[in-house]
C-alpha atoms as a PDB file:
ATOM      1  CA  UNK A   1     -41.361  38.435 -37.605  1.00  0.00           C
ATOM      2  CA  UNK A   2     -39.099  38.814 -34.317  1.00  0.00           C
ATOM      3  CA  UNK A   3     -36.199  37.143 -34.000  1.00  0.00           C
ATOM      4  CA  UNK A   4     -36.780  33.374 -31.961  1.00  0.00           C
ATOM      5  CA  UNK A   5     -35.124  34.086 -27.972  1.00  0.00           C
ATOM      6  CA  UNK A   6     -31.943  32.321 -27.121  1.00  0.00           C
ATOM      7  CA  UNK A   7     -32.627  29.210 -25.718  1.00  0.00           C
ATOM      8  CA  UNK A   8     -31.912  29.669 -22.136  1.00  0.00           C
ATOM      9  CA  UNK A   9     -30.536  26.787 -19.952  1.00  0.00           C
ATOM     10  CA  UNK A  10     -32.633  24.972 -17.600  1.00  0.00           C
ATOM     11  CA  UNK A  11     -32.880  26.237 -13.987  1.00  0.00           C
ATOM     12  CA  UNK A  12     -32.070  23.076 -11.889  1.00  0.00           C
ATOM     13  CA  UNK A  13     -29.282  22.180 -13.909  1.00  0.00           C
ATOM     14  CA  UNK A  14     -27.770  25.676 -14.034  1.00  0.00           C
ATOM     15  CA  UNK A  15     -28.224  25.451  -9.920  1.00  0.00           C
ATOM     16  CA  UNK A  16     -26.503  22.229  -9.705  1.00  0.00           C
ATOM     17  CA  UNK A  17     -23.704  23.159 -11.860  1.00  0.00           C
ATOM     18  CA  UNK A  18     -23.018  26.224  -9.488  1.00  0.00           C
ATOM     19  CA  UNK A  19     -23.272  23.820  -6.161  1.00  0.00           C
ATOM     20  CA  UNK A  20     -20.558  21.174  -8.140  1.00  0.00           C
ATOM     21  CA  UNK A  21     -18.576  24.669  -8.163  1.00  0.00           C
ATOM     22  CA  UNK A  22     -19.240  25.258  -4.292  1.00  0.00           C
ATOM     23  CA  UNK A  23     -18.643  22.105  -3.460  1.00  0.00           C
ATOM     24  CA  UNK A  24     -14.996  22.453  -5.199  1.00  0.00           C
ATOM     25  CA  UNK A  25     -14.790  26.120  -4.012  1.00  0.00           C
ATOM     26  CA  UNK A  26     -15.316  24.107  -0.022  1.00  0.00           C
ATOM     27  CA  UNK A  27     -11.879  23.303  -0.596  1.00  0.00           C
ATOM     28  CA  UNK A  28     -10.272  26.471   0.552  1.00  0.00           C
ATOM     29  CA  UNK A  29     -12.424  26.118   3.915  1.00  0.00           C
ATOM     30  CA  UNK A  30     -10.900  22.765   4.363  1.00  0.00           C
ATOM     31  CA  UNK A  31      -7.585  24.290   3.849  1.00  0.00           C
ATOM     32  CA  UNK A  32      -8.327  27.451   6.490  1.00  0.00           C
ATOM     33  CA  UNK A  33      -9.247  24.873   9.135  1.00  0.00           C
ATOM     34  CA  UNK A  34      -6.168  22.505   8.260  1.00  0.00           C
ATOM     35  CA  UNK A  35      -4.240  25.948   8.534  1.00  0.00           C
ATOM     36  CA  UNK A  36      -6.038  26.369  12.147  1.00  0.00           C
ATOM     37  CA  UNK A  37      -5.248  22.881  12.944  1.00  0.00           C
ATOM     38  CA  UNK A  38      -1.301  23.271  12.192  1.00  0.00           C
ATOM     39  CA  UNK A  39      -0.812  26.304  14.169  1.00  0.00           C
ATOM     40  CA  UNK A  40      -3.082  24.401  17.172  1.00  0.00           C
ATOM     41  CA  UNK A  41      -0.481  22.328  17.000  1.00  0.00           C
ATOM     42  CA  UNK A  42      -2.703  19.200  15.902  1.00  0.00           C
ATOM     43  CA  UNK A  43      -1.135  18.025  13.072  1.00  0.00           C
ATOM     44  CA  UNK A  44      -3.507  14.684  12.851  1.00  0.00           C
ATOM     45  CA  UNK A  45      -6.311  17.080  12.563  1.00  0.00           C
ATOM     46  CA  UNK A  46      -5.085  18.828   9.722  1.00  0.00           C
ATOM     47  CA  UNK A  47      -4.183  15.974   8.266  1.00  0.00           C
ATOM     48  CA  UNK A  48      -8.019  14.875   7.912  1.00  0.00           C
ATOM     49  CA  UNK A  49      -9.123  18.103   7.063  1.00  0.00           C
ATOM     50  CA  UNK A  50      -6.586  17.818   4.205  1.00  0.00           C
ATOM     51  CA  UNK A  51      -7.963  14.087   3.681  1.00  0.00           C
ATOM     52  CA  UNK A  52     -11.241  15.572   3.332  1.00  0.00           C
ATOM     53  CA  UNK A  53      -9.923  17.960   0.759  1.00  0.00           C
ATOM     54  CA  UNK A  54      -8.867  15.265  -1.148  1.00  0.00           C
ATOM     55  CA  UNK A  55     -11.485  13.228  -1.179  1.00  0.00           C
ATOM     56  CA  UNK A  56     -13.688  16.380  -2.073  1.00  0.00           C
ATOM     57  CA  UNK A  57     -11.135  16.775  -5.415  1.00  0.00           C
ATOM     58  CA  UNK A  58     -11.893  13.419  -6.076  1.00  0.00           C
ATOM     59  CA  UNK A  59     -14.897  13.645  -6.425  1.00  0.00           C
ATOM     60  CA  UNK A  60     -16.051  17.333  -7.561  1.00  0.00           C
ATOM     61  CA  UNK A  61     -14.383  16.947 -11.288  1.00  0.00           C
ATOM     62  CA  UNK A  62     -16.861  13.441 -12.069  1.00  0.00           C
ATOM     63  CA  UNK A  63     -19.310  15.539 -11.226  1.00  0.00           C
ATOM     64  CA  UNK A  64     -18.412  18.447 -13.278  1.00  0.00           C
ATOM     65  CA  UNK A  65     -18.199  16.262 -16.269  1.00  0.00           C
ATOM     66  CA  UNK A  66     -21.195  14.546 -15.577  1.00  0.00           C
ATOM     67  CA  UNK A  67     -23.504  18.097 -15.436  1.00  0.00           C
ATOM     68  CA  UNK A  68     -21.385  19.997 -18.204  1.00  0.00           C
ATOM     69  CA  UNK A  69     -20.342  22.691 -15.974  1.00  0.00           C
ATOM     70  CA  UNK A  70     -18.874  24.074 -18.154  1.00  0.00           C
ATOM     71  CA  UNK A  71     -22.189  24.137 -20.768  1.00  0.00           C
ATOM     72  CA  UNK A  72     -23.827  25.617 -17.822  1.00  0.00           C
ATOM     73  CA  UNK A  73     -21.639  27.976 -16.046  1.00  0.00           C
ATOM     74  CA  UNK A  74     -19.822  29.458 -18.858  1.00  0.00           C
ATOM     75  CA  UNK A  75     -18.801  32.742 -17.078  1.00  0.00           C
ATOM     76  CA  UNK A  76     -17.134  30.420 -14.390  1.00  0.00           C
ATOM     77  CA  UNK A  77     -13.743  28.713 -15.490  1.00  0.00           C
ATOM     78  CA  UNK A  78     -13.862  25.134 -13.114  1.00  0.00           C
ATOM     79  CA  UNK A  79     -10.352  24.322 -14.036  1.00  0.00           C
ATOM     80  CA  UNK A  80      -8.813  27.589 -12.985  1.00  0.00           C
ATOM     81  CA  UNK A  81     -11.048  27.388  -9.326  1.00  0.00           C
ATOM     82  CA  UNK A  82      -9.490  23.982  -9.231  1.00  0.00           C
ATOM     83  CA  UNK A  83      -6.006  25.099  -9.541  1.00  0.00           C
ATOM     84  CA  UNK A  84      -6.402  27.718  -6.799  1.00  0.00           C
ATOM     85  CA  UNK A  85      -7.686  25.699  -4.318  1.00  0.00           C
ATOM     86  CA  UNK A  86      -5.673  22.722  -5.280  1.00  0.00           C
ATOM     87  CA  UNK A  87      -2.461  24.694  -4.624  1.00  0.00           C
ATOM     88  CA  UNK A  88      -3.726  25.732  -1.361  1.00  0.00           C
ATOM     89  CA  UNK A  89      -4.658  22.143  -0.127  1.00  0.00           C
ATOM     90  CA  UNK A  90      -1.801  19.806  -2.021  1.00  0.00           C
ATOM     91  CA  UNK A  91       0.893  22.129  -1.381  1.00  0.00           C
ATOM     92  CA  UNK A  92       0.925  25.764   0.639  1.00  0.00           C
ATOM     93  CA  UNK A  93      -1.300  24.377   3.676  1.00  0.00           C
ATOM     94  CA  UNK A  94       0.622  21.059   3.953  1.00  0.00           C
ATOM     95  CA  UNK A  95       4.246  22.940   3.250  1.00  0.00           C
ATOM     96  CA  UNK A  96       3.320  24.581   6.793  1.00  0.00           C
ATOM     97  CA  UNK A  97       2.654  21.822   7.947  1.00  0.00           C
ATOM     98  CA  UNK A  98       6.040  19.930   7.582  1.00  0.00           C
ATOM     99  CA  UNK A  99       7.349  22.956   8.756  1.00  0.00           C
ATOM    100  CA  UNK A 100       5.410  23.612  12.348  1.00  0.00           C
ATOM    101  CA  UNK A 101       5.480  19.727  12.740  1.00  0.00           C
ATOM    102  CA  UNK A 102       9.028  19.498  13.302  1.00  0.00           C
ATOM    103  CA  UNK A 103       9.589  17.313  10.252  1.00  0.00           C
ATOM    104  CA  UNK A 104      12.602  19.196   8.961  1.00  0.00           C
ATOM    105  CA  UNK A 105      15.884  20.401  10.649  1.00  0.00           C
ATOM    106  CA  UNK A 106      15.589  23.962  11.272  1.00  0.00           C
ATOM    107  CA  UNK A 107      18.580  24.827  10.068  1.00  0.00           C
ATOM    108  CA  UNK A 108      17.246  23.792   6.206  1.00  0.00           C
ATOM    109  CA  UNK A 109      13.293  24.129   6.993  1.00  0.00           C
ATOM    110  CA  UNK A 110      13.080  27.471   4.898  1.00  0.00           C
ATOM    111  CA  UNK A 111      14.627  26.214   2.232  1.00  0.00           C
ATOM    112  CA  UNK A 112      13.108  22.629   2.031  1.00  0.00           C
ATOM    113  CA  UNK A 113       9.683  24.677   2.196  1.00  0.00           C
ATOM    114  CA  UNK A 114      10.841  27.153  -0.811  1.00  0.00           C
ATOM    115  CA  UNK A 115      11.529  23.783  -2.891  1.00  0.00           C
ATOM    116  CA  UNK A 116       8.018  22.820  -2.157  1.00  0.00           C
ATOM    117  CA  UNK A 117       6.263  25.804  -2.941  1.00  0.00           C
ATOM    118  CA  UNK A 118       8.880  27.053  -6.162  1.00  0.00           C
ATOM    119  CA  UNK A 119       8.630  23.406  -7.781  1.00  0.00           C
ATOM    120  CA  UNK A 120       4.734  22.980  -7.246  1.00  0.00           C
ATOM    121  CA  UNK A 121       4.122  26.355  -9.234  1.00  0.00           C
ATOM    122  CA  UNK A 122       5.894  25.225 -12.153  1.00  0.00           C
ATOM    123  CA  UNK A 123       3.485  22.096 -11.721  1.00  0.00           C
ATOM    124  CA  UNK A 124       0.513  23.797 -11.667  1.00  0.00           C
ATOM    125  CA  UNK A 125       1.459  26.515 -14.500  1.00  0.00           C
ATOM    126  CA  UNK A 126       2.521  24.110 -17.163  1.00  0.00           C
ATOM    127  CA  UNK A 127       0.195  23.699 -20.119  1.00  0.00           C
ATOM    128  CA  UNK A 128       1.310  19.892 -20.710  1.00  0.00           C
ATOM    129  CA  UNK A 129       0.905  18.637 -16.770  1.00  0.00           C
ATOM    130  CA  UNK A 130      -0.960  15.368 -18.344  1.00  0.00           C
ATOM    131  CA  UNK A 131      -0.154  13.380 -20.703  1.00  0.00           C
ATOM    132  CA  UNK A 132      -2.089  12.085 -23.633  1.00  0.00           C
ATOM    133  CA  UNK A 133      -3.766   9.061 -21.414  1.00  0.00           C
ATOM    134  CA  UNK A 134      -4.262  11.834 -18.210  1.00  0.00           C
ATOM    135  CA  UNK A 135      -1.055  10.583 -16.514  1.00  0.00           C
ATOM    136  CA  UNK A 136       1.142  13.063 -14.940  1.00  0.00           C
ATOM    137  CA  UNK A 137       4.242  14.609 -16.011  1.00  0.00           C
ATOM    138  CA  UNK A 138       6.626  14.626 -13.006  1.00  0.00           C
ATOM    139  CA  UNK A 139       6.099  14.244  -9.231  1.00  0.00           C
ATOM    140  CA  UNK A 140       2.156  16.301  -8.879  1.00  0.00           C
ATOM    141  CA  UNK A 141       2.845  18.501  -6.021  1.00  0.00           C
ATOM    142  CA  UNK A 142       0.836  15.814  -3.823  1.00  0.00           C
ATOM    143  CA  UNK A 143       2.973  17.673  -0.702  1.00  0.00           C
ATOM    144  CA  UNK A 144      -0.015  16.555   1.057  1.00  0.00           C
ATOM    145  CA  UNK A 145       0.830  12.703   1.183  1.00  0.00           C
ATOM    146  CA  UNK A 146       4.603  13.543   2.109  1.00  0.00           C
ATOM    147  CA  UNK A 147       3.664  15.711   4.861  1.00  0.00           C
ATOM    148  CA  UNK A 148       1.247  12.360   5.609  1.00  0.00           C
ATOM    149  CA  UNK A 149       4.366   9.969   5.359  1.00  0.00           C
ATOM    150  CA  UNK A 150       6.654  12.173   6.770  1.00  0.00           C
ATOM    151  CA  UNK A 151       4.350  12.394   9.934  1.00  0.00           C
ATOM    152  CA  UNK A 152       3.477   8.754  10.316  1.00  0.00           C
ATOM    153  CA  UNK A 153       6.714   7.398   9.725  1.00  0.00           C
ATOM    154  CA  UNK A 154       9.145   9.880  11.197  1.00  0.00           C
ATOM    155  CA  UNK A 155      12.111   8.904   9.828  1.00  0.00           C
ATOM    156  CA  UNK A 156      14.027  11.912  10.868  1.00  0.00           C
ATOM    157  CA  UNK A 157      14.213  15.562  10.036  1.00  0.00           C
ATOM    158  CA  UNK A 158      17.758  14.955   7.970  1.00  0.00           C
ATOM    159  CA  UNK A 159      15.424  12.522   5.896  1.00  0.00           C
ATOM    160  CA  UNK A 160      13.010  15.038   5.727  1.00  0.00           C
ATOM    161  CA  UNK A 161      14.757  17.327   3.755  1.00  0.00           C
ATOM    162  CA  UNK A 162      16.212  14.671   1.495  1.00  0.00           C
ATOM    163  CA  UNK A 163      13.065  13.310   0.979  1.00  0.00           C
ATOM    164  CA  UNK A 164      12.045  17.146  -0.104  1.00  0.00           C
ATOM    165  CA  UNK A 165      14.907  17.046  -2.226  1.00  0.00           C
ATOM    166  CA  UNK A 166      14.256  14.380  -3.795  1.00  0.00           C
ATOM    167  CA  UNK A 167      10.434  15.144  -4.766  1.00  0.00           C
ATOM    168  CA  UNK A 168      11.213  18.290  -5.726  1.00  0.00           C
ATOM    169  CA  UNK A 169      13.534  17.525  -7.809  1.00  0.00           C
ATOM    170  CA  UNK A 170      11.050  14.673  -9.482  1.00  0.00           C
ATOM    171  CA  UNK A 171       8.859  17.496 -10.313  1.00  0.00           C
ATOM    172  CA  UNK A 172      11.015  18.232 -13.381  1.00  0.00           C
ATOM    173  CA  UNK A 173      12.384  14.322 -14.055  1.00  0.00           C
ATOM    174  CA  UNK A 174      10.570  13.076 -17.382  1.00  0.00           C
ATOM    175  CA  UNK A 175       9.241  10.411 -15.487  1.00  0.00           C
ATOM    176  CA  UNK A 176       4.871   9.673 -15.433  1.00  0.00           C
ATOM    177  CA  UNK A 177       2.966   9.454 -12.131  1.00  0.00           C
ATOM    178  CA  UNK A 178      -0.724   8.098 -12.357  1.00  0.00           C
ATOM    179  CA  UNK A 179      -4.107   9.781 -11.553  1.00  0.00           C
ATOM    180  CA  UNK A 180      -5.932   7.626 -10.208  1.00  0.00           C
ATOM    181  CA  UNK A 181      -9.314   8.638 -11.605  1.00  0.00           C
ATOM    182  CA  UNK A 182      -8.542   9.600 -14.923  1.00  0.00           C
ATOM    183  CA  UNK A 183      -6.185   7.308 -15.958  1.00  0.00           C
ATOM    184  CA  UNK A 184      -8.639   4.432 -17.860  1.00  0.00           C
ATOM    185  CA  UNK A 185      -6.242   1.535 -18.335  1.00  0.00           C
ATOM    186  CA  UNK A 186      -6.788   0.288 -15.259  1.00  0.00           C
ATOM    187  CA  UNK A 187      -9.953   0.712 -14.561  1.00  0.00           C
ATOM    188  CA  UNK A 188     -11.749   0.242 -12.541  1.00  0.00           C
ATOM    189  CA  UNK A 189      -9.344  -1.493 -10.283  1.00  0.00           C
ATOM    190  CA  UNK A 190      -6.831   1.141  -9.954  1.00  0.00           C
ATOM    191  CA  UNK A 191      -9.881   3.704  -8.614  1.00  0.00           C
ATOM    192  CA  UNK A 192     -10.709   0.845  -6.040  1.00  0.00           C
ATOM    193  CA  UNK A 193      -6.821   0.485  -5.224  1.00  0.00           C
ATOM    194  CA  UNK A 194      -7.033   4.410  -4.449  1.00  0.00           C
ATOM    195  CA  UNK A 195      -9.843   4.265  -2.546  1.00  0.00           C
ATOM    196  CA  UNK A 196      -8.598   1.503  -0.598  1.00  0.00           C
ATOM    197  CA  UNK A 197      -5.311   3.134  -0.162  1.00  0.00           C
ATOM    198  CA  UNK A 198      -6.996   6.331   1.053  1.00  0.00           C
ATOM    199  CA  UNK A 199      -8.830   4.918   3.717  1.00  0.00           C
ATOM    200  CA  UNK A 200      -6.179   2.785   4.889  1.00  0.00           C
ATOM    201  CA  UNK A 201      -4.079   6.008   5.210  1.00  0.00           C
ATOM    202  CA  UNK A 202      -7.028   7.931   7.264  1.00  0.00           C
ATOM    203  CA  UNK A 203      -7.312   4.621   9.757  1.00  0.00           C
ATOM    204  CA  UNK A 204      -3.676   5.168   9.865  1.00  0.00           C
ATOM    205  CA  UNK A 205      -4.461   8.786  11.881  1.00  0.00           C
ATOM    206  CA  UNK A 206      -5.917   7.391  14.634  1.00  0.00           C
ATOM    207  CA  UNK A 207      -3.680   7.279  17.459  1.00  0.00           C
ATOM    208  CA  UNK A 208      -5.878   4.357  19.469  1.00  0.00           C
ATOM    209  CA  UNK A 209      -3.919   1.464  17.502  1.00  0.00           C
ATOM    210  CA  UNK A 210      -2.095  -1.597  19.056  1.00  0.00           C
ATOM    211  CA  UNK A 211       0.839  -1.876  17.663  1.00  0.00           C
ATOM    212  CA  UNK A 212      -0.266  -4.950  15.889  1.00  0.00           C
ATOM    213  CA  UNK A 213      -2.601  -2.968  14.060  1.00  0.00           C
ATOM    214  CA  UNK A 214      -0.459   0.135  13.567  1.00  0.00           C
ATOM    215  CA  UNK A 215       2.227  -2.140  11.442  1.00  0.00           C
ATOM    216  CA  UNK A 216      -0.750  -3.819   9.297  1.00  0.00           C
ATOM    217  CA  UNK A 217      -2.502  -0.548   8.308  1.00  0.00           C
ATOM    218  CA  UNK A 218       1.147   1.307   7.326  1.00  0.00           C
ATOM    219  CA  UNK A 219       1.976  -1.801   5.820  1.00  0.00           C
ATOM    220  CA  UNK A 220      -1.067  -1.898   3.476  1.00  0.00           C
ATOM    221  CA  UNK A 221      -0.673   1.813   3.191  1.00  0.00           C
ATOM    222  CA  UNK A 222       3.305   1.303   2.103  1.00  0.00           C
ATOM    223  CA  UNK A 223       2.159  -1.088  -0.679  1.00  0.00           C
ATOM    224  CA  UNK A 224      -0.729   0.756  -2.268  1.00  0.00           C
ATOM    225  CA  UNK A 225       1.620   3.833  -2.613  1.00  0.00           C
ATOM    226  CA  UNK A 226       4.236   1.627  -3.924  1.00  0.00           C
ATOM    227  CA  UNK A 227       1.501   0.238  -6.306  1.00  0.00           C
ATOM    228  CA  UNK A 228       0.579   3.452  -7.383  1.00  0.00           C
ATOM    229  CA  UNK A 229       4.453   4.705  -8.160  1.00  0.00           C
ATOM    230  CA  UNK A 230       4.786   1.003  -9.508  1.00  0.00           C
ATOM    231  CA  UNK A 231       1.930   1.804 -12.390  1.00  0.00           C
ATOM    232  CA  UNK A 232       3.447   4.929 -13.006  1.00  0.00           C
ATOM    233  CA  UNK A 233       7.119   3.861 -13.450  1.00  0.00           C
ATOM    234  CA  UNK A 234       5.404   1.173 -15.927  1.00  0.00           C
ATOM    235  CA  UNK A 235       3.921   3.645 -17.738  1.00  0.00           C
ATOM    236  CA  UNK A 236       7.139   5.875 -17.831  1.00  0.00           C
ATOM    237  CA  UNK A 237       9.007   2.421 -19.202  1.00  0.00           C
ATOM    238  CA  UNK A 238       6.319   1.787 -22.037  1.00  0.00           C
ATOM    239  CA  UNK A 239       6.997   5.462 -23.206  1.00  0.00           C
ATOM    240  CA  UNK A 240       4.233   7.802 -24.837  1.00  0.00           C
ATOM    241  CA  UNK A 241       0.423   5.960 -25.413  1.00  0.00           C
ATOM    242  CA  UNK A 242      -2.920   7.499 -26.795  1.00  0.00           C
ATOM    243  CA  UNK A 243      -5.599   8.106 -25.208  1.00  0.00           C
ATOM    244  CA  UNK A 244      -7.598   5.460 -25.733  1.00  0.00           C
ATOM    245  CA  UNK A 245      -4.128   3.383 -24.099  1.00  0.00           C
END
């Protein structure tokens, strides 16, 4: 009697898994044309290609989860493709970007953009980035955001470096930020908040605003972020949680 065959995995399945991985592998597209934009010069522009970056990472691990990529594609490691182009779209593309921008005094530009890209490796390279309940440890190399801020608000290149500084150093602090998504305490609010938050912040690149509408949109923008760090400080106050918390 021979042997039964291995049970191979279904075909549509097995395709979608792969296109969940293209769609996350899109990422480092999005970053090449946010590169383009920055040396164009059109730092609004790269901003939304790095918007649409994000909203692609928002959305690409759900759907991992939801069609077992990792079941299906076993020679393919999703977290590891996520890393890569995560690094490339939270951190190296928008680290240019404060640079070219203007955002930092020349003088301390190199150095500001060495913080960034030094402290963001140890962020992505430690085994224990999350905690127990999926929030982060330290400030999560979201460069993109304070390139965002730092653009919008221009509060000066000396406060551009201190506001460097400051995150960088954050990125070692034993302090929690949350994730939006994967945090389920708050749910599903706290998604909604994001999402709210996000598309407050791409309104926010348009540069057809009256003034009027300018100061509503970064002041809804100012209090979802603070929101967000508010729910993390919590969380950093209330001290380790399971994750069922």
């Amino acid at each position: 009697m021979s042997a039964p065959s291995p049970t191979r995995p279904e075909p549509i399945p097995v395709l979608v898994a792969w296109a969940i991985h293209a769609l996350t592998a899109s990422g480092v597209v999005l970053a090449f044309l946010a590169f383009l934009a920055v040396e164009q010069e059109r730092p609004r522009l790269a901003l939304l290609w790095l918007g649409a970056a994000l909203i692609v990472d928002g959305i690409d691990g759900p759907l991992a989860r939801w069609a077992r990529v990792t079941q299906r594609t076993p020679g393919i490691d999703g977290t590891t493709l996520d890393l890569v182009v995560d690094y490339l779209t939270y951190v190296f593309v928008p680290a240019i970007l404060i640079y070219r921008a203007g955002l930092l005094p020349s003088a301390y530009a190199p150095i500001a953009v060495a913080a960034i890209l030094l402290s963001s490796l140890y962020t992505f390279a430690r085994t224990d980035m999350k905690t127990a309940d999926n929030f982060f440890r330290g400030f999560p190399a979201l460069w993109n955001v304070i390139a965002f801020y730092l653009f919008i608000l221009r509060p000066g290149q000396m406060a551009g470096v201190i506001v460097v500084g400051v995150f960088s150093a954050l990125t070692f602090a034993p302090i929690t930020f949350v994730h939006p998504l994967r945090v389920r305490r708050y749910q599903p609010w706290l998604a909604a908040l994001a999402a709210l938050w996000g598309a407050v912040n791409l309104a926010l690149l348009s540069p057809n605003w009256s003034a009027p509408w300018m100061y509503t949109l970064l002041a809804l923008s100012l209090t979802g972020a603070g929101a967000l760090l508010a729910i993390g400080v919590l969380r950093t106050l209330r001290g380790p949680m399971g994750k069922t918390a």
